[in-house]
N, C-alpha and C. Protein backbone atom coordinates (compact mmCIF):
# COMPACT_ATOMS: atom_id res chain seq x y z
N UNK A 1 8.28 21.05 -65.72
CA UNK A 1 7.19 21.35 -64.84
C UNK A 1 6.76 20.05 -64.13
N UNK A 2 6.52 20.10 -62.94
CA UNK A 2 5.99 19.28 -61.96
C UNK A 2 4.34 19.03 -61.99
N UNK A 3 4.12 17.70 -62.20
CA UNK A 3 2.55 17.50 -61.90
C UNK A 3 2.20 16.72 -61.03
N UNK A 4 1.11 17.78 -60.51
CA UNK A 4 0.45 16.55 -59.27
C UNK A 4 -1.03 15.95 -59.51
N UNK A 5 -0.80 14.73 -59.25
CA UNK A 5 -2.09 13.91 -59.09
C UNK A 5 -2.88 13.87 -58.23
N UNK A 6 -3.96 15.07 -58.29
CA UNK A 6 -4.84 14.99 -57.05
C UNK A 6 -5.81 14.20 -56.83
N UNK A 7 -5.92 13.10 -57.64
CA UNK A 7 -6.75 11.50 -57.18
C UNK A 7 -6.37 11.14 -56.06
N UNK A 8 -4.66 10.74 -55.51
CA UNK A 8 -4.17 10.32 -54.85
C UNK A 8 -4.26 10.98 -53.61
N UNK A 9 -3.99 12.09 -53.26
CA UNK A 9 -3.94 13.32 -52.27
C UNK A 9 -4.61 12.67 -51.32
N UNK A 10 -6.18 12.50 -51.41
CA UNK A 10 -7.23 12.15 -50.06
C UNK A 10 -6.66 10.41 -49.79
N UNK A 11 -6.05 9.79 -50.45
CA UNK A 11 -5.42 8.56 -49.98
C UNK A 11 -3.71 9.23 -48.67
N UNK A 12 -3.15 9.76 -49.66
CA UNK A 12 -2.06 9.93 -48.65
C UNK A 12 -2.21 10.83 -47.28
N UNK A 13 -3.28 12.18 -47.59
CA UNK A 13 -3.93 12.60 -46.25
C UNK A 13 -4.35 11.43 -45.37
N UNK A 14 -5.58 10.67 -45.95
CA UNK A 14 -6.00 9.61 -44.45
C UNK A 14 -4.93 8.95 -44.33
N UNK A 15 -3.84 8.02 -44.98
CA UNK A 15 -2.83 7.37 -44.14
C UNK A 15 -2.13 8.28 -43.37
N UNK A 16 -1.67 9.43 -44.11
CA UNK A 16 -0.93 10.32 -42.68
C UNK A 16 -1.72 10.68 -41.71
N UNK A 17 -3.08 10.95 -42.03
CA UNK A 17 -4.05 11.17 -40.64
C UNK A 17 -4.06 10.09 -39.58
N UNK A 18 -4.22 8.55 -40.28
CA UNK A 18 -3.90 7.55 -39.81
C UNK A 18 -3.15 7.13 -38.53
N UNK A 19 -1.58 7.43 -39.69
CA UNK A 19 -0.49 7.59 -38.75
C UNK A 19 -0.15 8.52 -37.41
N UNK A 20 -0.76 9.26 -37.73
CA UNK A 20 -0.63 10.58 -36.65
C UNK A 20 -1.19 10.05 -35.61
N UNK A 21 -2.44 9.60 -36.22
CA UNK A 21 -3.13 9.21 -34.79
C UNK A 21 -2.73 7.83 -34.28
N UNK A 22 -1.74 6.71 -34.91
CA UNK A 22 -1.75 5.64 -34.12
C UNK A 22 -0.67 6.14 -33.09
N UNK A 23 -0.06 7.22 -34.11
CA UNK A 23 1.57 7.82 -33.08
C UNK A 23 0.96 8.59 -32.08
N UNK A 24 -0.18 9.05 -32.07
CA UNK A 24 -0.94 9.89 -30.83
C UNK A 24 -1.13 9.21 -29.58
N UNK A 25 -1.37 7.71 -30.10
CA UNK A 25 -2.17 6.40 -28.69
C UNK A 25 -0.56 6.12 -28.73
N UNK A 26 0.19 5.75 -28.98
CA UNK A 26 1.27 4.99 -28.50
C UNK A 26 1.58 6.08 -27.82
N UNK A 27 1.39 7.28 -27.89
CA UNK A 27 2.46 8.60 -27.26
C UNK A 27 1.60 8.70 -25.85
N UNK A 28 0.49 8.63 -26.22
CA UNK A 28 -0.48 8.56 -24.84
C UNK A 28 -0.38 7.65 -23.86
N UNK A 29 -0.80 6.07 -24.27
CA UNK A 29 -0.15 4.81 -23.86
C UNK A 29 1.65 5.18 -23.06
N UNK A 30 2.57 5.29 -23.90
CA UNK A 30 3.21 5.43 -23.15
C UNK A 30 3.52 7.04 -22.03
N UNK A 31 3.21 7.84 -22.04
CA UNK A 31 2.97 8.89 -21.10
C UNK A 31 2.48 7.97 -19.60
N UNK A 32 1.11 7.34 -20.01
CA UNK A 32 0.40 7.71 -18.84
C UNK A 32 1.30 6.44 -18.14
N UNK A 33 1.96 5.66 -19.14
CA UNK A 33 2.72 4.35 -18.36
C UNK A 33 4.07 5.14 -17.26
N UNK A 34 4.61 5.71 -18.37
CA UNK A 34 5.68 7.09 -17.36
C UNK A 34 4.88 7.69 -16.33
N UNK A 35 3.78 8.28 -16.35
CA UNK A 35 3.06 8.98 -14.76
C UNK A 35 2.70 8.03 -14.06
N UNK A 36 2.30 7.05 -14.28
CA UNK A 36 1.82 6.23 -13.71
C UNK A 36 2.91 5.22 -12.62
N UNK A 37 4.05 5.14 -13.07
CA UNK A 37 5.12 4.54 -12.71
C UNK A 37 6.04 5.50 -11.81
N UNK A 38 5.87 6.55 -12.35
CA UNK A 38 6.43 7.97 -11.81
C UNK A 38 5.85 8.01 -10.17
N UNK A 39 4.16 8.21 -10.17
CA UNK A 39 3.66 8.28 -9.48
C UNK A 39 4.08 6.82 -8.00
N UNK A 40 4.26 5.84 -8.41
CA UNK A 40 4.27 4.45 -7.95
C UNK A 40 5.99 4.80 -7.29
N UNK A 41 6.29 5.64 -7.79
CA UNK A 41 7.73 5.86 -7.25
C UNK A 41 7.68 6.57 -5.95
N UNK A 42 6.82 7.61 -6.33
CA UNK A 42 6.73 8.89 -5.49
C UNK A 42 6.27 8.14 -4.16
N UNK A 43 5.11 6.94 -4.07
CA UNK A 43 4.39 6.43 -3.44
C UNK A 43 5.10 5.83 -2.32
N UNK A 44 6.15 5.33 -3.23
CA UNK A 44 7.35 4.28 -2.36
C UNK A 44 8.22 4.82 -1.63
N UNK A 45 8.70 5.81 -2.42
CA UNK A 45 9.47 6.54 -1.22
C UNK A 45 9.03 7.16 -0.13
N UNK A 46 8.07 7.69 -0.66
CA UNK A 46 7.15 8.21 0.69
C UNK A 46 7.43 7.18 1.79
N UNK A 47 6.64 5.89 1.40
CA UNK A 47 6.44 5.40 2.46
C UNK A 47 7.62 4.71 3.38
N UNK A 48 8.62 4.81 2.38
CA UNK A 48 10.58 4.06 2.85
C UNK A 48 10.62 5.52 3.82
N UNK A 49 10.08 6.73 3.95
CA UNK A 49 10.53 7.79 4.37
C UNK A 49 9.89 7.78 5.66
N UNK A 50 9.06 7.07 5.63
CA UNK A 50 7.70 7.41 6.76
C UNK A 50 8.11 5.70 7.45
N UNK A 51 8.85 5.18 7.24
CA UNK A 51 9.20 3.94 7.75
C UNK A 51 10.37 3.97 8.48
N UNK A 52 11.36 4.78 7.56
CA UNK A 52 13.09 5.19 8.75
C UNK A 52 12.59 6.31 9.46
N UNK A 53 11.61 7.41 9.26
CA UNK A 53 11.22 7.76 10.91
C UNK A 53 10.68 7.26 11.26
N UNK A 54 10.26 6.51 11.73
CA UNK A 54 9.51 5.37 12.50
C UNK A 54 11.01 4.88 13.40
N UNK A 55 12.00 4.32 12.40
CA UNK A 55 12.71 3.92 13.22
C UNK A 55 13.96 4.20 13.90
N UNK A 56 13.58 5.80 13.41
CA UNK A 56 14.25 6.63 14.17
C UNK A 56 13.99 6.90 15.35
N UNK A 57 12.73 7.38 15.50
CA UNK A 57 11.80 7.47 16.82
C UNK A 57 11.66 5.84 17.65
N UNK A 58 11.58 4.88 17.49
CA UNK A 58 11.55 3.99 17.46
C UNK A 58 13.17 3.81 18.41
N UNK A 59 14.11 3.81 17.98
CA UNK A 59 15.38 3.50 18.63
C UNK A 59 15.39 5.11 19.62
N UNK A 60 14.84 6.27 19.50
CA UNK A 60 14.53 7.23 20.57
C UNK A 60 14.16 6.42 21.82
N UNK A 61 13.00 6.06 21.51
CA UNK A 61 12.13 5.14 22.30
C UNK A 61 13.25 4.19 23.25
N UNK A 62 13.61 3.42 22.31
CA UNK A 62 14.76 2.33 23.17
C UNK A 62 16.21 2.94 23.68
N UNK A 63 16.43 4.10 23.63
CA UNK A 63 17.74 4.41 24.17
C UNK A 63 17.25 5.34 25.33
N UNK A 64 15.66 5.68 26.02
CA UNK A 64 15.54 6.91 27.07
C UNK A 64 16.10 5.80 27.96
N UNK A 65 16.56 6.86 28.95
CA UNK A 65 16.90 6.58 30.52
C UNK A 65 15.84 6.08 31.09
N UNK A 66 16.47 5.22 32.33
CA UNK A 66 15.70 4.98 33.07
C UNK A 66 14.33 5.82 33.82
N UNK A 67 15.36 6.92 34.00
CA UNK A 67 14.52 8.27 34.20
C UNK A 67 13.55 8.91 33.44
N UNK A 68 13.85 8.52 32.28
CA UNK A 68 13.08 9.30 30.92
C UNK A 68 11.61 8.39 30.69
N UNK A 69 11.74 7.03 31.38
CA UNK A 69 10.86 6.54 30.61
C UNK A 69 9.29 6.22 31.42
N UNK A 70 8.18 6.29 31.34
CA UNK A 70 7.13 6.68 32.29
C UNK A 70 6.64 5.18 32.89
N UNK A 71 6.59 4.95 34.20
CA UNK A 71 6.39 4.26 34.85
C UNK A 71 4.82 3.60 34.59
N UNK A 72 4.22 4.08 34.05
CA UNK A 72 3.07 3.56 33.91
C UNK A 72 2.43 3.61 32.48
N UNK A 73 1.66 4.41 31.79
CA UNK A 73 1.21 4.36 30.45
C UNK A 73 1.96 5.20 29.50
N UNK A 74 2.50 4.78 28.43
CA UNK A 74 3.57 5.14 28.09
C UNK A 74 3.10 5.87 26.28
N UNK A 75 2.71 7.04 26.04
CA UNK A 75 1.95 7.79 25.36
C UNK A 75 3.32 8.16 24.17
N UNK A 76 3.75 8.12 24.42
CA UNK A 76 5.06 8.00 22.86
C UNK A 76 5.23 7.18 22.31
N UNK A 77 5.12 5.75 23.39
CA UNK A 77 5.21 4.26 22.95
C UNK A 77 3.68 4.10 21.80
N UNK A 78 2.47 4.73 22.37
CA UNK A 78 1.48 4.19 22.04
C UNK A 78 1.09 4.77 20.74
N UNK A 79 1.74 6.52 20.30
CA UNK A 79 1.58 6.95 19.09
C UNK A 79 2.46 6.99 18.38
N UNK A 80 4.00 6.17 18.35
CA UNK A 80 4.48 5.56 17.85
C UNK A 80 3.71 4.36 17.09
N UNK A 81 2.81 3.36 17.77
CA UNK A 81 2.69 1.91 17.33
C UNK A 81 1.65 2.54 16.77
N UNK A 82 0.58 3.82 16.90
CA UNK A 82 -0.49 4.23 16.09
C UNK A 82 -0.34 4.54 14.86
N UNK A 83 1.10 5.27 14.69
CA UNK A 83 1.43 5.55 13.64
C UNK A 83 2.41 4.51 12.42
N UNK A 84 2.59 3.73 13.47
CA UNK A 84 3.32 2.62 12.67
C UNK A 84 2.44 1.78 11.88
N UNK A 85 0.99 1.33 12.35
CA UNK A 85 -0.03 0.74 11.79
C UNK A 85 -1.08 1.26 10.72
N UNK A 86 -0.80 2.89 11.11
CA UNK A 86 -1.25 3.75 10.12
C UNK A 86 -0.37 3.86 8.38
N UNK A 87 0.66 3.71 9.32
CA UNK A 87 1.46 3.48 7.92
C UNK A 87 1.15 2.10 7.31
N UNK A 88 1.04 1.08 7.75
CA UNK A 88 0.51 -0.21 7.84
C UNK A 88 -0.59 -0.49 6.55
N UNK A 89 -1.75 0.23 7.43
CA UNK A 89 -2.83 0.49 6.51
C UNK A 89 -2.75 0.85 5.14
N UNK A 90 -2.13 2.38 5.25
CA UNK A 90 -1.47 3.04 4.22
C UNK A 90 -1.17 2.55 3.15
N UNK A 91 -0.30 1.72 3.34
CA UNK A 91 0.50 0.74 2.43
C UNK A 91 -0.84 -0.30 1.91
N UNK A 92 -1.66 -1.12 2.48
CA UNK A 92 -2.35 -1.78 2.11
C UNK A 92 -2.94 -1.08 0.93
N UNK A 93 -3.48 0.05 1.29
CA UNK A 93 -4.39 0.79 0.89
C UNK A 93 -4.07 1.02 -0.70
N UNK A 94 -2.62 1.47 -0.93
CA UNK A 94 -1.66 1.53 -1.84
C UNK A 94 -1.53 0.37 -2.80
N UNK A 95 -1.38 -0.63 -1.90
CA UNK A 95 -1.58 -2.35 -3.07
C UNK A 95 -2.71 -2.32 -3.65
N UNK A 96 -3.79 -1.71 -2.80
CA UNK A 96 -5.59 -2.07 -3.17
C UNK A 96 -5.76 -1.74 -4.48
N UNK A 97 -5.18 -0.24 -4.48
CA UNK A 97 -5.19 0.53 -5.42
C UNK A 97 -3.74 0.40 -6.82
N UNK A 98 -3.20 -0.87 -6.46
CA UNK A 98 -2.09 -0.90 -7.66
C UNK A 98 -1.04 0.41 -7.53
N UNK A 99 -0.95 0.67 -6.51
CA UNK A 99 0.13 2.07 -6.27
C UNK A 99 1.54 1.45 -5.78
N UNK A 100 1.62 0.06 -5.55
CA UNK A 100 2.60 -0.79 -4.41
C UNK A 100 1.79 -1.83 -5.53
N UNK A 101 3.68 -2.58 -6.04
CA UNK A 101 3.70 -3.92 -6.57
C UNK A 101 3.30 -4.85 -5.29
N UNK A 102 2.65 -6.02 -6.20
CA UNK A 102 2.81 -6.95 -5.41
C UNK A 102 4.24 -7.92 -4.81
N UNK A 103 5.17 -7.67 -4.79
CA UNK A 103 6.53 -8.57 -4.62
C UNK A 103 6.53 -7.30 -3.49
N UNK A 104 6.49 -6.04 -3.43
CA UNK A 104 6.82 -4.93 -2.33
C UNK A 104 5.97 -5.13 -1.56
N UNK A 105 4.74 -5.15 -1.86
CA UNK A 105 3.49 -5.83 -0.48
C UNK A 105 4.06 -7.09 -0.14
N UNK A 106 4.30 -7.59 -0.63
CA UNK A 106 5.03 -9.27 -0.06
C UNK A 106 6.00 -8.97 0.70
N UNK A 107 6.46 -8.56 0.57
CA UNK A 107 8.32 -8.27 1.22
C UNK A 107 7.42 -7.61 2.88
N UNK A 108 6.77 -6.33 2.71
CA UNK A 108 6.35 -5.95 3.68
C UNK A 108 4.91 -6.90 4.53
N UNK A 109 4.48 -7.21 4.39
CA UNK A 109 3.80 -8.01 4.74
C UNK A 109 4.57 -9.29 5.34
N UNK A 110 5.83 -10.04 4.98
CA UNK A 110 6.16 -11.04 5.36
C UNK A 110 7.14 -10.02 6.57
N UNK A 111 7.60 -9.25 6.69
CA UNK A 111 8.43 -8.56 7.82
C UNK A 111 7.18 -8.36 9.08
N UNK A 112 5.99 -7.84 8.71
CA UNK A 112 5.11 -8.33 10.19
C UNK A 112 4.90 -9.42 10.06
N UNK A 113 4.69 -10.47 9.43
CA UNK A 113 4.05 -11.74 9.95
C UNK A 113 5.85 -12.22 10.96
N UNK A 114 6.73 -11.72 10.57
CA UNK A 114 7.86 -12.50 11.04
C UNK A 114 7.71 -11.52 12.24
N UNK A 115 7.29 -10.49 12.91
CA UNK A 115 7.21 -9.52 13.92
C UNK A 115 6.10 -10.01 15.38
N UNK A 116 5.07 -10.46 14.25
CA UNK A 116 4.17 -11.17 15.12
C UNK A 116 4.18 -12.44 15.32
N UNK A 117 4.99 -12.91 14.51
CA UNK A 117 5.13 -14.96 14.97
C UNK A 117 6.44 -14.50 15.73
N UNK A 118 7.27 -13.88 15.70
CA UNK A 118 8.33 -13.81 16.87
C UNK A 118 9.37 -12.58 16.98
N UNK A 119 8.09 -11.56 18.19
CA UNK A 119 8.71 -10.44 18.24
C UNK A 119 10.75 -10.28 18.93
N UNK A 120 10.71 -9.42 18.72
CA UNK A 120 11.95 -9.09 19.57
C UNK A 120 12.38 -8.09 20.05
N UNK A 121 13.06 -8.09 20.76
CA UNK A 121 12.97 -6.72 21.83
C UNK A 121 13.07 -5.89 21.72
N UNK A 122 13.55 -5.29 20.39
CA UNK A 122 14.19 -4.22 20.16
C UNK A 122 12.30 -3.52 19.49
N UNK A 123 11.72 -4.74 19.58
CA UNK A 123 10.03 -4.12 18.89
C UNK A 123 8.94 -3.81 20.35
N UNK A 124 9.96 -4.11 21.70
CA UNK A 124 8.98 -3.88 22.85
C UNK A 124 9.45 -2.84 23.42
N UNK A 125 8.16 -1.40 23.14
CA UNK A 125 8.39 -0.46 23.81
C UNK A 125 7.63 -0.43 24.91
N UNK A 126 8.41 -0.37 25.98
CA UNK A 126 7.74 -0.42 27.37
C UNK A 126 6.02 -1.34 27.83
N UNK A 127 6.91 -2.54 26.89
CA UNK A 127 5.76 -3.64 27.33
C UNK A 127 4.51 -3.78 26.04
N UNK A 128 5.18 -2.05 25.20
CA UNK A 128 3.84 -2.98 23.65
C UNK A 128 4.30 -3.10 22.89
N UNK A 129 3.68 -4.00 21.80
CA UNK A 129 4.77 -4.69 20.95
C UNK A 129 3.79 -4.70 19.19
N UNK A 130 4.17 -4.71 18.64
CA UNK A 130 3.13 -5.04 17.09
C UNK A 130 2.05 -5.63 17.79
N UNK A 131 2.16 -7.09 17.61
CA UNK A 131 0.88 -7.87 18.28
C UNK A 131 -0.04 -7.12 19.03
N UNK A 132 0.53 -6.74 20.55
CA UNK A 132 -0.36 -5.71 20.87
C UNK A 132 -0.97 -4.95 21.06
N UNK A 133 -0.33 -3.93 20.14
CA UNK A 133 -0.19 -2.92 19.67
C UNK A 133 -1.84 -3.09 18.94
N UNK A 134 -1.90 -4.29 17.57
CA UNK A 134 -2.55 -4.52 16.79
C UNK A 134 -4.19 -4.79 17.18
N UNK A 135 -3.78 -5.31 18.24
CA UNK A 135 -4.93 -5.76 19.10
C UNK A 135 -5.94 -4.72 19.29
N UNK A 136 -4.93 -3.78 20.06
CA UNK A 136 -5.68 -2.57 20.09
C UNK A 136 -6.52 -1.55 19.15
N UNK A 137 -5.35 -1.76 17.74
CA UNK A 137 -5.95 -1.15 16.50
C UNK A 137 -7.21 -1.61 16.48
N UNK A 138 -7.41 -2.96 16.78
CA UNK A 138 -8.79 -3.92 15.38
C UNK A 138 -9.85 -2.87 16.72
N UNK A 139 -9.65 -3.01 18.17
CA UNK A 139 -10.68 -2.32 19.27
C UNK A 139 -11.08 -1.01 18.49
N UNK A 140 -9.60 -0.28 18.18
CA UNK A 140 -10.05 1.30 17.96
C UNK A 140 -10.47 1.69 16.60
N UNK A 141 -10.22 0.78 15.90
CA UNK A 141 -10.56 0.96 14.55
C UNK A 141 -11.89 -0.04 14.22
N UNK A 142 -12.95 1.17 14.43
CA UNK A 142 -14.28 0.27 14.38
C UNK A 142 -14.86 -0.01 13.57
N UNK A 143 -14.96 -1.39 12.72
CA UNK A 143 -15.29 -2.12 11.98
C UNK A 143 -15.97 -1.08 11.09
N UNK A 144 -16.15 -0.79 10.12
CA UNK A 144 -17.07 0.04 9.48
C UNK A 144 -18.15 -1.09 8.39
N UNK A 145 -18.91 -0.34 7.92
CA UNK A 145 -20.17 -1.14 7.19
C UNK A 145 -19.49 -1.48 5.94
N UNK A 146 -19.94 -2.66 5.17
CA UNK A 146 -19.63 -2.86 4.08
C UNK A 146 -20.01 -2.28 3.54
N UNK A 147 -19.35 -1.36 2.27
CA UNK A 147 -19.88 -0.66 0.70
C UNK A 147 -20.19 -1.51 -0.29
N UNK A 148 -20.96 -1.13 -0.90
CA UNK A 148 -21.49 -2.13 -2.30
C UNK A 148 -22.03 -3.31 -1.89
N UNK A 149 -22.16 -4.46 -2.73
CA UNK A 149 -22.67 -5.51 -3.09
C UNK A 149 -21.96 -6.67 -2.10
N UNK A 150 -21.68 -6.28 -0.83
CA UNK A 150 -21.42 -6.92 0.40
C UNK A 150 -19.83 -7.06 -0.06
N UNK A 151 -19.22 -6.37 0.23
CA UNK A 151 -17.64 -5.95 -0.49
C UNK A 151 -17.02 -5.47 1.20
N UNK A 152 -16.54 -5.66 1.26
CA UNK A 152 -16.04 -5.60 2.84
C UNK A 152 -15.30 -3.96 2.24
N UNK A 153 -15.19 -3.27 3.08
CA UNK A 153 -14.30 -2.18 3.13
C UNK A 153 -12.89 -2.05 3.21
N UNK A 154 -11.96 -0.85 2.63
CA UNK A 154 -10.69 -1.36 3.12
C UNK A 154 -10.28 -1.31 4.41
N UNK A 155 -10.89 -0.78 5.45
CA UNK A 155 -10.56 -0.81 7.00
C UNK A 155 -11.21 -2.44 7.34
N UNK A 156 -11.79 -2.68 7.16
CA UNK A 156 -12.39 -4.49 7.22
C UNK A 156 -11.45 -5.43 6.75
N UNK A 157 -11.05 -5.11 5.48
CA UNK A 157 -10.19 -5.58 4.78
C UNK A 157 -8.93 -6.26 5.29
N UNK A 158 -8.37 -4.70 5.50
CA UNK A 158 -6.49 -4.95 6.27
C UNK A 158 -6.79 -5.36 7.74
N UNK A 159 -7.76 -5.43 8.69
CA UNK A 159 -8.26 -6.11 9.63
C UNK A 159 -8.18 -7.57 9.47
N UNK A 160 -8.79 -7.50 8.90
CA UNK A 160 -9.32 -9.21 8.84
C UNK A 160 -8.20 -9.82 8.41
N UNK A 161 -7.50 -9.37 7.36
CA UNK A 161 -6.09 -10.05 6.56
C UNK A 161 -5.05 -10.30 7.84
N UNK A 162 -4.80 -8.76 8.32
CA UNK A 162 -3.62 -8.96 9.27
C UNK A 162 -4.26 -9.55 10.76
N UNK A 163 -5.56 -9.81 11.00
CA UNK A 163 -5.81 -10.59 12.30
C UNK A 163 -5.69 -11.98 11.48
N UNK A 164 -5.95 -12.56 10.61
CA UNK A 164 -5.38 -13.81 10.30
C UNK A 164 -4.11 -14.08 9.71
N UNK A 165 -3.33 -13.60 9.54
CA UNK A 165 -2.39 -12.72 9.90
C UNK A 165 -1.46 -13.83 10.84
N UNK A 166 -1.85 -12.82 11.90
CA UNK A 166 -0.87 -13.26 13.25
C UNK A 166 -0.97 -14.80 13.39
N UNK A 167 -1.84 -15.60 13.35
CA UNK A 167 -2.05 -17.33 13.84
C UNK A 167 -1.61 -17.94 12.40
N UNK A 168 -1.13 -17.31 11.29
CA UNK A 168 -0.74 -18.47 10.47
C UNK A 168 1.19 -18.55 11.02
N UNK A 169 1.74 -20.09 10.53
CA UNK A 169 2.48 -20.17 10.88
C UNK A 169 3.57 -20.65 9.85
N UNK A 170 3.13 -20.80 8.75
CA UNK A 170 4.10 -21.08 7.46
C UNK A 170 4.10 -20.27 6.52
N UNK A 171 5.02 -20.30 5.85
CA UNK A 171 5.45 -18.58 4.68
C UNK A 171 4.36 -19.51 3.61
N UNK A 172 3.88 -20.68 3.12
CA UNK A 172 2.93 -20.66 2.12
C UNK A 172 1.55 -20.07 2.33
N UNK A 173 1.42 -20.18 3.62
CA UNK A 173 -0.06 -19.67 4.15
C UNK A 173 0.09 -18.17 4.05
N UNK A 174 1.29 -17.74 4.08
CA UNK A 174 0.71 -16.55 4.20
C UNK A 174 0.93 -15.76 2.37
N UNK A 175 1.51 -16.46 1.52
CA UNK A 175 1.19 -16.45 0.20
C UNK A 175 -0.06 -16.67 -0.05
N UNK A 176 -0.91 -17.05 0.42
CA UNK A 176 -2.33 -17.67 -0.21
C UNK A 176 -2.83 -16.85 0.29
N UNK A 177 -2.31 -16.40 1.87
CA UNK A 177 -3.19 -14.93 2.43
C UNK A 177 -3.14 -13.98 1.23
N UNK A 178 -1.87 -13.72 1.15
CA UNK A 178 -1.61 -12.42 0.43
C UNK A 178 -2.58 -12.26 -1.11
N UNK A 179 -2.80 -13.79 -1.75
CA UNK A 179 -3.28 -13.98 -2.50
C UNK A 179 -4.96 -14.21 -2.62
N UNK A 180 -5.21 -14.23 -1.58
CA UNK A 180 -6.70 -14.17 -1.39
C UNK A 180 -7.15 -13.18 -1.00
N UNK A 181 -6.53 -11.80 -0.29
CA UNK A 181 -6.90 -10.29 -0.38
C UNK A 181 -6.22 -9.80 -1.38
N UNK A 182 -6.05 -10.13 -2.25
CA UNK A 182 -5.55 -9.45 -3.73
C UNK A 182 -6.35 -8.33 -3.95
N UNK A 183 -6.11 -7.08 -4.38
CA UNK A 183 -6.94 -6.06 -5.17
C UNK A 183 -7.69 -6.45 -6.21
N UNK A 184 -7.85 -7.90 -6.73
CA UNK A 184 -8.38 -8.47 -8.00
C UNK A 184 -9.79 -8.66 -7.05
N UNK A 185 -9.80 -8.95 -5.75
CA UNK A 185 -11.53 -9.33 -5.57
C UNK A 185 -12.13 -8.30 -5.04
N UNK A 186 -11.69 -7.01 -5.29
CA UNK A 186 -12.21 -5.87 -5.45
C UNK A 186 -12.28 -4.89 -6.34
N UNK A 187 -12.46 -4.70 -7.49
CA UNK A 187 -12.60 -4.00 -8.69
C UNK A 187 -12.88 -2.72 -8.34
N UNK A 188 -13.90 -2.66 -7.31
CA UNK A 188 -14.83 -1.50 -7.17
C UNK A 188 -13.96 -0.08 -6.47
N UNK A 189 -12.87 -0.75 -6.02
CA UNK A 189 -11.85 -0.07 -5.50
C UNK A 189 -11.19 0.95 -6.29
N UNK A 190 -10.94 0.85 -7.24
CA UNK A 190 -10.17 1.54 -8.42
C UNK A 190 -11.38 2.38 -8.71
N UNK A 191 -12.53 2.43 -8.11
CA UNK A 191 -12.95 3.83 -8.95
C UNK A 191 -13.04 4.72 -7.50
N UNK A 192 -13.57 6.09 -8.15
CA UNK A 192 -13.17 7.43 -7.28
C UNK A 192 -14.25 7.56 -6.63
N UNK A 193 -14.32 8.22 -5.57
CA UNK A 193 -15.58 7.81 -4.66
C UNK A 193 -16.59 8.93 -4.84
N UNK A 194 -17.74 8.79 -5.01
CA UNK A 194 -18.45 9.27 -5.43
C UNK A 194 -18.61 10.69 -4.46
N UNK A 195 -18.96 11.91 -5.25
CA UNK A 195 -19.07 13.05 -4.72
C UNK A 195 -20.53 13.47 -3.75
């Protein structure tokens, strides 16, 4: 016959209760690291998707006929470059929020600064170009008020970054840019906006 020692019992219950639950947080911990990364995927492609049409439309743009192309204000050219900066934003918006590594904001970020320190032709549709393009954004995109505790907004934000931006002229400056609008001097960002 088998005997059990039920002194022991409420010891080996709490360590297996224990256990269960440290295996519960590691199982959690790693989940939300999988959605979370998952999600950061989904994010990226999106935006690799929303970037080759761009430059699909984009080489549209540069192959119309002479005939095709409008002699004066040129409204494909202009919601092309609207939408190219929108994506622009987008992306910022995405770093703000830790959705976009920083080495992928770098990479993209150093492809306009190299666009606006020295466009090329294949980026001038019928006379507008990034730069000017941009110009126009900071006009149409009207400054909005700071939120919080004098916290600039993210439309203020990717403004101000990419208008200083265009006048730097060495790849360290624009590391220190990149590094001085970090999502770190905005915390307040990461939470959900109030209902």
């Amino acid at each position: 016959m088998i005997t059990i020692d039920t002194t022991s019992a409420p010891i080996f219950s709490a360590t297996f209760a224990g256990l269960a639950f440290v295996f519960s947080l590691i199982s959690l911990v790693l989940n939300f690291r999988f959605n979370r990364r998952s999600k950061q995927a989904d994010i990226q492609v999106g935006f690799h998707n929303r970037f080759d049409g761009l430059q699909v439309e984009r080489a549209k743009l540069l192959c119309r006929s002479a005939s095709d192309a409008p002699s004066t204000e040129d409204h494909q050219a202009k919601i092309f470059f609207d939408r190219f900066w929108s994506l622009q934003f987008d992306q910022y918006v995405a770093w703000q929020h830790r959705y976009v590594s920083d080495d992928l904001y770098r990479f993209w970020v150093f492809a306009r600064w190299r666009q606006l320190q020295h466009p090329t032709p294949d980026w001038n549709l019928n006379g507008l170009t990034v730069q000017s393009t941009f110009e126009e954004i900071q006009r149409k995109w009207a400054r909005e008020p700071s939120r919080g505790a004098g916290h600039p907004s993210l439309v203020n934000g990717f403004l101000s970054m990419f208008d200083e931006l265009k006048g730097l002229t060495k790849e360290d400056e624009v590391h220190r840019l990149i590094a001085k609008n970090s999502r770190s001097l905005w915390p307040e960002l990461d939470a959900p906006y109030p209902a």
